[in-house]
N, C-alpha and C. Protein backbone atom coordinates (compact mmCIF):
# COMPACT_ATOMS: atom_id res chain seq x y z
N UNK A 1 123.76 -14.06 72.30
CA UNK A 1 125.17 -13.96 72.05
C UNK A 1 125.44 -13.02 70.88
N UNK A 2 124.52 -13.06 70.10
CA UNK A 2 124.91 -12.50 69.03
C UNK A 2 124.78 -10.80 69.22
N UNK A 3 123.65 -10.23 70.07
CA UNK A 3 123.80 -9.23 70.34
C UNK A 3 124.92 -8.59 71.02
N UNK A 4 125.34 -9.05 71.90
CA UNK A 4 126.87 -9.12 72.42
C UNK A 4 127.87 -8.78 71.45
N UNK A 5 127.99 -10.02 70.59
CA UNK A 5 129.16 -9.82 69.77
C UNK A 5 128.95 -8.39 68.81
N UNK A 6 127.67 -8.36 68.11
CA UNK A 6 127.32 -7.39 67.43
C UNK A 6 127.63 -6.25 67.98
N UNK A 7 127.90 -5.51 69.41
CA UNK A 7 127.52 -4.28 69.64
C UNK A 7 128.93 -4.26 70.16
N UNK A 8 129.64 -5.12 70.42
CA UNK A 8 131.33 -5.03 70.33
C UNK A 8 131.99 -5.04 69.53
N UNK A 9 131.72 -5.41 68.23
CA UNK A 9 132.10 -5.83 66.98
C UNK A 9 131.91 -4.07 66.53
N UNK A 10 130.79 -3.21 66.45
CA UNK A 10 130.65 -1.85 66.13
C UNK A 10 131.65 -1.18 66.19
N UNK A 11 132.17 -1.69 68.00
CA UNK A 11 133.09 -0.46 68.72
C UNK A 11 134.90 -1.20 68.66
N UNK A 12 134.71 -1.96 67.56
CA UNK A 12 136.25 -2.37 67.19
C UNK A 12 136.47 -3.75 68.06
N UNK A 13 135.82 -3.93 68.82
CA UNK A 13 135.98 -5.23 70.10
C UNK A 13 135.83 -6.58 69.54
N UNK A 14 136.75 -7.57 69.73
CA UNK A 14 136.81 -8.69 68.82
C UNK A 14 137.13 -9.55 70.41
N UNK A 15 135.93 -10.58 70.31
CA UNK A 15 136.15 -11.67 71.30
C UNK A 15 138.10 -12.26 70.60
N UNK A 16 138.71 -12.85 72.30
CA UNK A 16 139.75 -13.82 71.94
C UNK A 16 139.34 -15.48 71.41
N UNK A 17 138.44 -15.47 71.76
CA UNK A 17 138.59 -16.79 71.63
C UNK A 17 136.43 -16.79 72.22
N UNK A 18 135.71 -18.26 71.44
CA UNK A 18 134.35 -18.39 72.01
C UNK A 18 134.41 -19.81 71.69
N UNK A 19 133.39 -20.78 72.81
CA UNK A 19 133.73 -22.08 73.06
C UNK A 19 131.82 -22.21 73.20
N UNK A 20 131.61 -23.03 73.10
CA UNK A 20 130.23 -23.87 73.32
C UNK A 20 129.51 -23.59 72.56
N UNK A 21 129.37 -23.16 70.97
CA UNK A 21 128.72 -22.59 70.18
C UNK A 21 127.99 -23.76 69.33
N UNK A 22 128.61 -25.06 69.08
CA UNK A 22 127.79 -26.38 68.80
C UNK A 22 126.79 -26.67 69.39
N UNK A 23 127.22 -27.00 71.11
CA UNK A 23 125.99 -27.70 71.82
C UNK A 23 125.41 -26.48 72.30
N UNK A 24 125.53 -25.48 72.23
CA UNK A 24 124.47 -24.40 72.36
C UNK A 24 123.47 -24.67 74.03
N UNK A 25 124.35 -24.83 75.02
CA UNK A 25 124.06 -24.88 76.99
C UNK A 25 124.56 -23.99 77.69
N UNK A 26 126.22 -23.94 77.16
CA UNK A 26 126.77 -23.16 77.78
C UNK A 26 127.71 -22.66 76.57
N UNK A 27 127.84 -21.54 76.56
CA UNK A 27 129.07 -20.86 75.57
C UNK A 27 129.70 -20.02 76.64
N UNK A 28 131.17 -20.09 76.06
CA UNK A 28 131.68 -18.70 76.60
C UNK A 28 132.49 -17.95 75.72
N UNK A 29 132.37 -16.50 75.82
CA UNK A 29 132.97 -15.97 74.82
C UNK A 29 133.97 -14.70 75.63
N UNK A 30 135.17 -14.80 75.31
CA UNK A 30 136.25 -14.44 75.83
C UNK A 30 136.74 -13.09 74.97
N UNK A 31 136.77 -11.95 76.15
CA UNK A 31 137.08 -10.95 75.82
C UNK A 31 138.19 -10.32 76.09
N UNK A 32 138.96 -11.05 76.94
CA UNK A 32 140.09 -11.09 77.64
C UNK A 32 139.76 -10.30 79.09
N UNK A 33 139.42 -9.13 78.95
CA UNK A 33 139.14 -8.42 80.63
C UNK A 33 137.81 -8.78 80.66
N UNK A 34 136.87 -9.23 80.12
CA UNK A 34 135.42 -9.93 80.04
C UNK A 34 135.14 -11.07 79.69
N UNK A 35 134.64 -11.53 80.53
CA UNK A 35 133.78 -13.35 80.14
C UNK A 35 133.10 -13.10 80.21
N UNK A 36 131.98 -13.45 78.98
CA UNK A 36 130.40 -13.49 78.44
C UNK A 36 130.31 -15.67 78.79
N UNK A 37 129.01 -15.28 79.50
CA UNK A 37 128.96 -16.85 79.78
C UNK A 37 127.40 -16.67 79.38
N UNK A 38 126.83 -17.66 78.42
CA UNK A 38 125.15 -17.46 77.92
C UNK A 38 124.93 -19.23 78.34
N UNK A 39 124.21 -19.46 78.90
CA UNK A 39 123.63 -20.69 79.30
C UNK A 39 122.15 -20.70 79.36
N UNK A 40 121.98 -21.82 79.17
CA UNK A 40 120.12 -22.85 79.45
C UNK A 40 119.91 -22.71 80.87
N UNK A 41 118.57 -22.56 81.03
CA UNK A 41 118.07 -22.35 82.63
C UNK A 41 118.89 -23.88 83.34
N UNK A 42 118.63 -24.86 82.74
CA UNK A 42 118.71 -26.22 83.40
C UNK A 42 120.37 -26.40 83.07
N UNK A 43 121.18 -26.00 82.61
CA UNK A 43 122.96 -25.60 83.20
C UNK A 43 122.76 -24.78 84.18
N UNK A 44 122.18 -23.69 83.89
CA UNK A 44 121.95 -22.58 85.31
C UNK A 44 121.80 -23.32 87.02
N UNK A 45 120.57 -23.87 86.74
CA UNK A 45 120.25 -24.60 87.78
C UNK A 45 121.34 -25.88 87.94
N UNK A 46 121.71 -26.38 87.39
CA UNK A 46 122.52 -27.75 87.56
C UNK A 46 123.83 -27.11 87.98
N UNK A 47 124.42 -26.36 87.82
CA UNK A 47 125.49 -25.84 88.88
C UNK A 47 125.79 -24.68 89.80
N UNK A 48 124.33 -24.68 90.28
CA UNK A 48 124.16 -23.37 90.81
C UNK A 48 125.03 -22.24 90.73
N UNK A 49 125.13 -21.72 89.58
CA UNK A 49 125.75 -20.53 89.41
C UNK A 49 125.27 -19.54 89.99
N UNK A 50 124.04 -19.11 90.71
CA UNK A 50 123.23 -17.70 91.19
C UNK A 50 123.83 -17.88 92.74
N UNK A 51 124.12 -19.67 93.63
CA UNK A 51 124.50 -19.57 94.68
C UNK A 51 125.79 -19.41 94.64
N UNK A 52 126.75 -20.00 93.74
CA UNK A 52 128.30 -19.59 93.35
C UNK A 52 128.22 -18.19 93.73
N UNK A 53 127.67 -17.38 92.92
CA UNK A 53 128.15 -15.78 92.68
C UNK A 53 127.30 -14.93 93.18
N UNK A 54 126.26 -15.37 94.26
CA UNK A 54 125.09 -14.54 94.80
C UNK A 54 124.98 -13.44 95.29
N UNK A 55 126.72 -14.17 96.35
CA UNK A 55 127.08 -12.78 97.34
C UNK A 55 128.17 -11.93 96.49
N UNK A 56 128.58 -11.98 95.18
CA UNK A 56 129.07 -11.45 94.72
C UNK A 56 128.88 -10.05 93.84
N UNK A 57 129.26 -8.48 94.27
CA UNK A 57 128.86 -7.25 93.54
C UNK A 57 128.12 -7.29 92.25
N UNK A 58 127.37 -6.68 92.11
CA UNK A 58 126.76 -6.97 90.79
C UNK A 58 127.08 -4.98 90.13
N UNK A 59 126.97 -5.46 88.67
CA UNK A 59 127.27 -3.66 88.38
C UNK A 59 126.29 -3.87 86.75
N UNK A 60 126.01 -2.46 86.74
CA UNK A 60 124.93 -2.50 86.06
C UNK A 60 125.46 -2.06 84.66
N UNK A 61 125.45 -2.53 83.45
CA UNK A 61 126.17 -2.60 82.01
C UNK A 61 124.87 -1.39 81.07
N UNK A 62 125.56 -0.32 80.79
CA UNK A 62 124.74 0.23 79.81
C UNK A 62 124.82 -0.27 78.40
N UNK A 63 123.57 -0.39 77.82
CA UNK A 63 123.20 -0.39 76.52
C UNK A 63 124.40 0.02 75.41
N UNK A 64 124.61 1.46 75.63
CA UNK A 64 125.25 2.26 75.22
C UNK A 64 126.45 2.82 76.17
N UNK A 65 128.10 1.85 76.09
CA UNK A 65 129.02 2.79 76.51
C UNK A 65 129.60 3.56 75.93
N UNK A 66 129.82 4.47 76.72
CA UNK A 66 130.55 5.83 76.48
C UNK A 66 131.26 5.50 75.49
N UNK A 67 132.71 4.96 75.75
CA UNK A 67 133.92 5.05 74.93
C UNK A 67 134.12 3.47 74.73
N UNK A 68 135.15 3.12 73.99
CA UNK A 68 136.29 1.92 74.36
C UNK A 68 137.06 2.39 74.48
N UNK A 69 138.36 2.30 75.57
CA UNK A 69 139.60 2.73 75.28
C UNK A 69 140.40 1.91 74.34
N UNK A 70 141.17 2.97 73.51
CA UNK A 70 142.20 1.84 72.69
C UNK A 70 142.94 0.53 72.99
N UNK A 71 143.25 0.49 74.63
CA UNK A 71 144.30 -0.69 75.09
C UNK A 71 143.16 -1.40 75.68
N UNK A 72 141.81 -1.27 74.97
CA UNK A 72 141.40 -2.52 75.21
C UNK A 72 140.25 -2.71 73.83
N UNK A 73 140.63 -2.18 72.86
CA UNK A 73 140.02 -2.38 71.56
C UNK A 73 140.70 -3.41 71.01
N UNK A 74 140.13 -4.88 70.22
CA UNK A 74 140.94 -5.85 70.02
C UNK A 74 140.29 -5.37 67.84
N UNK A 75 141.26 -5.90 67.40
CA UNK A 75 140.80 -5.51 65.77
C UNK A 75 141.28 -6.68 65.32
């Protein structure tokens, strides 16, 4: 998570809001046009999230993006 926040935090990007950071299973951290969801294999498995979203597009996130646009830079 923290890498996440860190490499958004660089490019001006400020989560709205992050939830599960106590019990440390499931967090989510809210970006408004992005949900970061970090979970334990055994949440993973206990609600099959891979069969939820299996058949669903997958897209591949570079390391390094290009830009942020401003109307979606949060400060």
């Amino acid at each position: 998570m923290q890498h996440v926040e860190d490499r958004l935090k660089d490019r001006k990007v400020r989560p709205l809001s992050i939830e599960g950071v106590e019990a440390a299973v499931w967090i989510l951290v809210d970006y408004g046009d992005i949900m970061v969801h970090i979970f334990t294999e055994d949440i993973r498995e206990h609600y099959g999230l891979d069969r939820l979203w299996g058949d669903a597009p997958s897209q591949l996130v570079e390391d390094e993006p290009a830009t942020v646009t401003a109307g979606h830079a949060r400060g």
